[in-house]
N, C-alpha and C. Protein backbone atom coordinates (compact mmCIF):
# COMPACT_ATOMS: atom_id res chain seq x y z
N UNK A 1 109.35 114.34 88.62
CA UNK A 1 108.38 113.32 88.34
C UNK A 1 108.73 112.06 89.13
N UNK A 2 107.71 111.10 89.91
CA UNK A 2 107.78 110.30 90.61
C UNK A 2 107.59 109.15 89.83
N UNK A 3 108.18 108.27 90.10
CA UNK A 3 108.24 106.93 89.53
C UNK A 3 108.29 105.38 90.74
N UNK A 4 106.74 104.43 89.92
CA UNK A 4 107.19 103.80 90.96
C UNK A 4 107.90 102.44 90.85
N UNK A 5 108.53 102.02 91.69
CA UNK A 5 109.99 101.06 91.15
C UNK A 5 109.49 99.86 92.28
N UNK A 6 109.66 99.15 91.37
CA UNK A 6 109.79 97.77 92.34
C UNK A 6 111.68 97.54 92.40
N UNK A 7 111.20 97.19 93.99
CA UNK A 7 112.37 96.41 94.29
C UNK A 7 112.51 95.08 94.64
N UNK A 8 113.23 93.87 93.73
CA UNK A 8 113.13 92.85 94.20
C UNK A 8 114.09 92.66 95.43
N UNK A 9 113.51 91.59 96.15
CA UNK A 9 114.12 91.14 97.50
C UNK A 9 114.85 89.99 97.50
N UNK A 10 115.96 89.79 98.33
CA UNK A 10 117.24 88.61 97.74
C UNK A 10 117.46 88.28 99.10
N UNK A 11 117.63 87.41 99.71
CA UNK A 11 118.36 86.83 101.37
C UNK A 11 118.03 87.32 102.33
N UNK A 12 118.73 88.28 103.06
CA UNK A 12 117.82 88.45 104.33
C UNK A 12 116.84 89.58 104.33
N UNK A 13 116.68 90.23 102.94
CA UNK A 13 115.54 91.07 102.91
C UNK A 13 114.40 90.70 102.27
N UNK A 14 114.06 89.18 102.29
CA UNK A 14 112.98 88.57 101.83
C UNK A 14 111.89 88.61 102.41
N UNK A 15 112.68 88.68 104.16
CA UNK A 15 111.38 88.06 104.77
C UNK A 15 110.15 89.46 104.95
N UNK A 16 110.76 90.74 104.77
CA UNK A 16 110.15 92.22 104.76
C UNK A 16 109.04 92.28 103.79
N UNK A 17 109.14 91.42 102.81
CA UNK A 17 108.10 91.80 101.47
C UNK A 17 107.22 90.72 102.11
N UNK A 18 107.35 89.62 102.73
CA UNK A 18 106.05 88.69 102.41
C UNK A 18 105.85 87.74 101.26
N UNK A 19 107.02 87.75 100.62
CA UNK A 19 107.46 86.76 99.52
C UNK A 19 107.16 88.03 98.04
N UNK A 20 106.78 89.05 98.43
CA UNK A 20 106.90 89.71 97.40
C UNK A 20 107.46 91.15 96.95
N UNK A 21 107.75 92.08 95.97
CA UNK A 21 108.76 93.12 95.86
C UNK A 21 108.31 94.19 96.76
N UNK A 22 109.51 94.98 97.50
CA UNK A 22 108.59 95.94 98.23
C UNK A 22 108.33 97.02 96.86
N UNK A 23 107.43 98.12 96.99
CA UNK A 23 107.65 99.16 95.68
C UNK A 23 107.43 100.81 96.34
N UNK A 24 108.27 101.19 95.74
CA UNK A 24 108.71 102.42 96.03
C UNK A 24 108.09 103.97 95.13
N UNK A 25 107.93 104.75 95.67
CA UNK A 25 107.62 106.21 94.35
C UNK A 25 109.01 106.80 94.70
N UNK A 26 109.78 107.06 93.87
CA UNK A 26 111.08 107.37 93.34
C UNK A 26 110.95 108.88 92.26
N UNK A 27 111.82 109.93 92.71
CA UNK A 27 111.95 110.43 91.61
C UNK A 27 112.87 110.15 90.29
N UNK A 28 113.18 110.49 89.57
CA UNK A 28 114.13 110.07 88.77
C UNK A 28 115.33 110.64 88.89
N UNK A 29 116.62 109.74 88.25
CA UNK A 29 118.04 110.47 88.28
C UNK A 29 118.56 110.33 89.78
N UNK A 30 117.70 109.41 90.88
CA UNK A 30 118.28 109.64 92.52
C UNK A 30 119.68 109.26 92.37
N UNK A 31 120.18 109.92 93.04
CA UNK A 31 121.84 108.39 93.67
C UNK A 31 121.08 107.51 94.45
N UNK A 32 122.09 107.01 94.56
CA UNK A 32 122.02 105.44 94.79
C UNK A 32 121.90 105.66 96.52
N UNK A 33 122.59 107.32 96.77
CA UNK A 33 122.50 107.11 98.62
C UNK A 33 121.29 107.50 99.19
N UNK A 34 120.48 108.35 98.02
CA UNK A 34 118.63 108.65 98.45
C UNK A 34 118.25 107.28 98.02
N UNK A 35 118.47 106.08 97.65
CA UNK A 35 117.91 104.79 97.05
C UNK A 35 117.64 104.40 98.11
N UNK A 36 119.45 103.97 98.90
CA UNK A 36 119.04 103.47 100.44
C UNK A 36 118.51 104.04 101.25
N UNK A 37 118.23 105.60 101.46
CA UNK A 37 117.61 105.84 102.51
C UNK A 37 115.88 105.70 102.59
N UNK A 38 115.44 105.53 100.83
CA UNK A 38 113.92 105.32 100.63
C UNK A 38 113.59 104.09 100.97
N UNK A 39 114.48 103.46 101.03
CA UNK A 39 114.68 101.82 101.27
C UNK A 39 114.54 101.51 102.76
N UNK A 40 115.47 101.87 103.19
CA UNK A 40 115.42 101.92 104.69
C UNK A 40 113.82 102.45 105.29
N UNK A 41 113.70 103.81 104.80
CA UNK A 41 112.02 104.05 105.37
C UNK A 41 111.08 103.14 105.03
N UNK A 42 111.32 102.19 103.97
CA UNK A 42 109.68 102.36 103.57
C UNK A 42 110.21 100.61 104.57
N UNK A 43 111.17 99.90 104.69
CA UNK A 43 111.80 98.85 105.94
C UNK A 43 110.61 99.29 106.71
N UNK A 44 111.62 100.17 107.64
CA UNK A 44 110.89 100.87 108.46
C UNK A 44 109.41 101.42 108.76
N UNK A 45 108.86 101.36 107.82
CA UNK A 45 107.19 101.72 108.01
C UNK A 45 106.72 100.23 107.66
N UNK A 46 107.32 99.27 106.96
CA UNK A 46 107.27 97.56 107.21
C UNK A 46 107.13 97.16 108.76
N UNK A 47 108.24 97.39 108.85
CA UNK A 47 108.57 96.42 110.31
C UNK A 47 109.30 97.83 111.00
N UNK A 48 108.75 98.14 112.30
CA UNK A 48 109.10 99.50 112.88
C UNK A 48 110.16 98.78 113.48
N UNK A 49 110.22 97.50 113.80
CA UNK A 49 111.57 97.30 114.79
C UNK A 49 113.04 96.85 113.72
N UNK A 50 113.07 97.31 112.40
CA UNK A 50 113.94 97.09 111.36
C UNK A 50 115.61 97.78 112.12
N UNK A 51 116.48 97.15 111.97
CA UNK A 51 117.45 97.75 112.59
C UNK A 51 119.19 96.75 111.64
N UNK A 52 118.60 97.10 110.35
CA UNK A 52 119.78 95.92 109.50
C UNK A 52 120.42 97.19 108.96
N UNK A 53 119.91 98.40 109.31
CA UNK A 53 120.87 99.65 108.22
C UNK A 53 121.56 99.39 107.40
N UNK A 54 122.84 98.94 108.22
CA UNK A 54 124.19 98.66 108.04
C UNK A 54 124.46 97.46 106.79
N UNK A 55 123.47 96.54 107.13
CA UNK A 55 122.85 95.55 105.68
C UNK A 55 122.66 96.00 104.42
N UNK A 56 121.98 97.40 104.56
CA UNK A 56 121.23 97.99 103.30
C UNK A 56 122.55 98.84 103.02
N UNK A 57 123.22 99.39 103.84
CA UNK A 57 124.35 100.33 103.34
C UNK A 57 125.49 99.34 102.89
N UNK A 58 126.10 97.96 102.68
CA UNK A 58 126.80 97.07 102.30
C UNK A 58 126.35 96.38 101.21
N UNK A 59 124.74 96.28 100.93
CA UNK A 59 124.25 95.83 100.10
C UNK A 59 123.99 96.26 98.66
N UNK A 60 124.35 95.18 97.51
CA UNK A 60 124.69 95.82 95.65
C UNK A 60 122.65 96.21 95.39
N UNK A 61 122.31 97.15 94.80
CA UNK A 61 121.68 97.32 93.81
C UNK A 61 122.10 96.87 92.64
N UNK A 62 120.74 96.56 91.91
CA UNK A 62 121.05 96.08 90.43
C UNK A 62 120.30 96.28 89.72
N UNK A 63 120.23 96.54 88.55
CA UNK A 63 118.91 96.60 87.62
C UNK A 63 119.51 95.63 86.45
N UNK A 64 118.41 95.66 85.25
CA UNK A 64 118.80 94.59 84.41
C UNK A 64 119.82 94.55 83.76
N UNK A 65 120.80 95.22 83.83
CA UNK A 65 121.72 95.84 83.21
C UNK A 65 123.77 95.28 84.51
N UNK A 66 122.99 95.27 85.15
CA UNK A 66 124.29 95.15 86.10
C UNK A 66 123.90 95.54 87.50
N UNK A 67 124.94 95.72 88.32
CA UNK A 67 125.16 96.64 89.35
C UNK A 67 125.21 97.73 89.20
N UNK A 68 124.82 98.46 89.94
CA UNK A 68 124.64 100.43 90.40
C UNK A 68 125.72 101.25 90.46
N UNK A 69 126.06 101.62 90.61
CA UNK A 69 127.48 102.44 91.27
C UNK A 69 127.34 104.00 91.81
N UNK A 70 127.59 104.06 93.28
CA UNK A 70 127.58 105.15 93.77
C UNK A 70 127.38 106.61 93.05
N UNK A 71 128.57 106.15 91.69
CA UNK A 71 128.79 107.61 91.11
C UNK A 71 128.05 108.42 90.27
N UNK A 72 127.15 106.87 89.77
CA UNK A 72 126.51 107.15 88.97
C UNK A 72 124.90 107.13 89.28
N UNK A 73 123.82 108.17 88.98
CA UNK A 73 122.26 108.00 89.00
C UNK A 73 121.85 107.32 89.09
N UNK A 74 120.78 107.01 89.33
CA UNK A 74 120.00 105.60 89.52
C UNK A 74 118.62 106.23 88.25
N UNK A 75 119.09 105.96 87.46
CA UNK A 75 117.83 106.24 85.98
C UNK A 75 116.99 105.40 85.43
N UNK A 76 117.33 104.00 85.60
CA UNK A 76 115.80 103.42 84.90
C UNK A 76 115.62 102.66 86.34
N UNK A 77 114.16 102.87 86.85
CA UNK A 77 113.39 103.10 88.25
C UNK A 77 112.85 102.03 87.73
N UNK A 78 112.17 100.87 86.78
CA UNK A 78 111.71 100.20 86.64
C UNK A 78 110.79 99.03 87.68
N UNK A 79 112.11 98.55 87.48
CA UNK A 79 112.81 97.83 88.76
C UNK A 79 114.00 97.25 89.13
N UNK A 80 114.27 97.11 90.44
CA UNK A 80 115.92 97.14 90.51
C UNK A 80 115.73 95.76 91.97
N UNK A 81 117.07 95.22 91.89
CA UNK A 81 117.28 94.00 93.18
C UNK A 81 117.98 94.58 94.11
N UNK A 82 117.54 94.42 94.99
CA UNK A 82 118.80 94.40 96.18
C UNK A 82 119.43 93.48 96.32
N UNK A 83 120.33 93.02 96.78
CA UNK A 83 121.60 91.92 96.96
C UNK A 83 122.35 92.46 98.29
N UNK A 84 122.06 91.19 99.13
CA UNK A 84 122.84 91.86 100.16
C UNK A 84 124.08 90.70 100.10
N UNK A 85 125.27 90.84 100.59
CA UNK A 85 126.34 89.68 100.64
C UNK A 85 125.90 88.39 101.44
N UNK A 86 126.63 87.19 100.64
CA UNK A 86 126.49 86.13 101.13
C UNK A 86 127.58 85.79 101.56
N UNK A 87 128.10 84.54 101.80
CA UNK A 87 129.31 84.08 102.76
C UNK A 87 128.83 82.94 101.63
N UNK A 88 130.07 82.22 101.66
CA UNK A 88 130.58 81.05 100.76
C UNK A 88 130.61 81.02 99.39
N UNK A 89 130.27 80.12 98.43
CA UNK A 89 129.94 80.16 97.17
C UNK A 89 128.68 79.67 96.78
């Protein structure tokens, strides 16, 4: 079953939405490494010249609950943030 999830946008993946969430159809239960790669495409069918990969593969997921973790599913599709790292405080 497909689910569709907003993803909010945080720093340098703001400027991709247009000031607003990109949203995704997701099945349920993904890891977190089919997260980034749905992420990356649907970038990519955004802006064809997208080339931050390496951004999205360094960057925390979160849902309301916390941060994601590799090990674990990605189960409530709701909606979730991306966070990519900042520098300073």
């Amino acid at each position: 079953m497909m689910m569709r999830t907003k993803i909010k946008l945080f720093g340098a993946f703001r400027q991709y939405g247009n000031g607003q969430n990109i949203e995704l159809d997701l099945p349920q239960n993904i890891s977190l490494t089919q997260l980034r790669q749905a992420f990356i495409r649907r970038l990519l069918e955004i802006d064809p010249t997208f080339h931050q990969q390496e951004l999205v593969s360094i960057s925390a997921f979160a849902d309301e609950n916390g941060i994601l973790h590799e090990e674990n599913p990605v189960s409530v599709l709701g909606e979730l943030s991306i966070l990519p790292p900042v520098c300073g405080g």
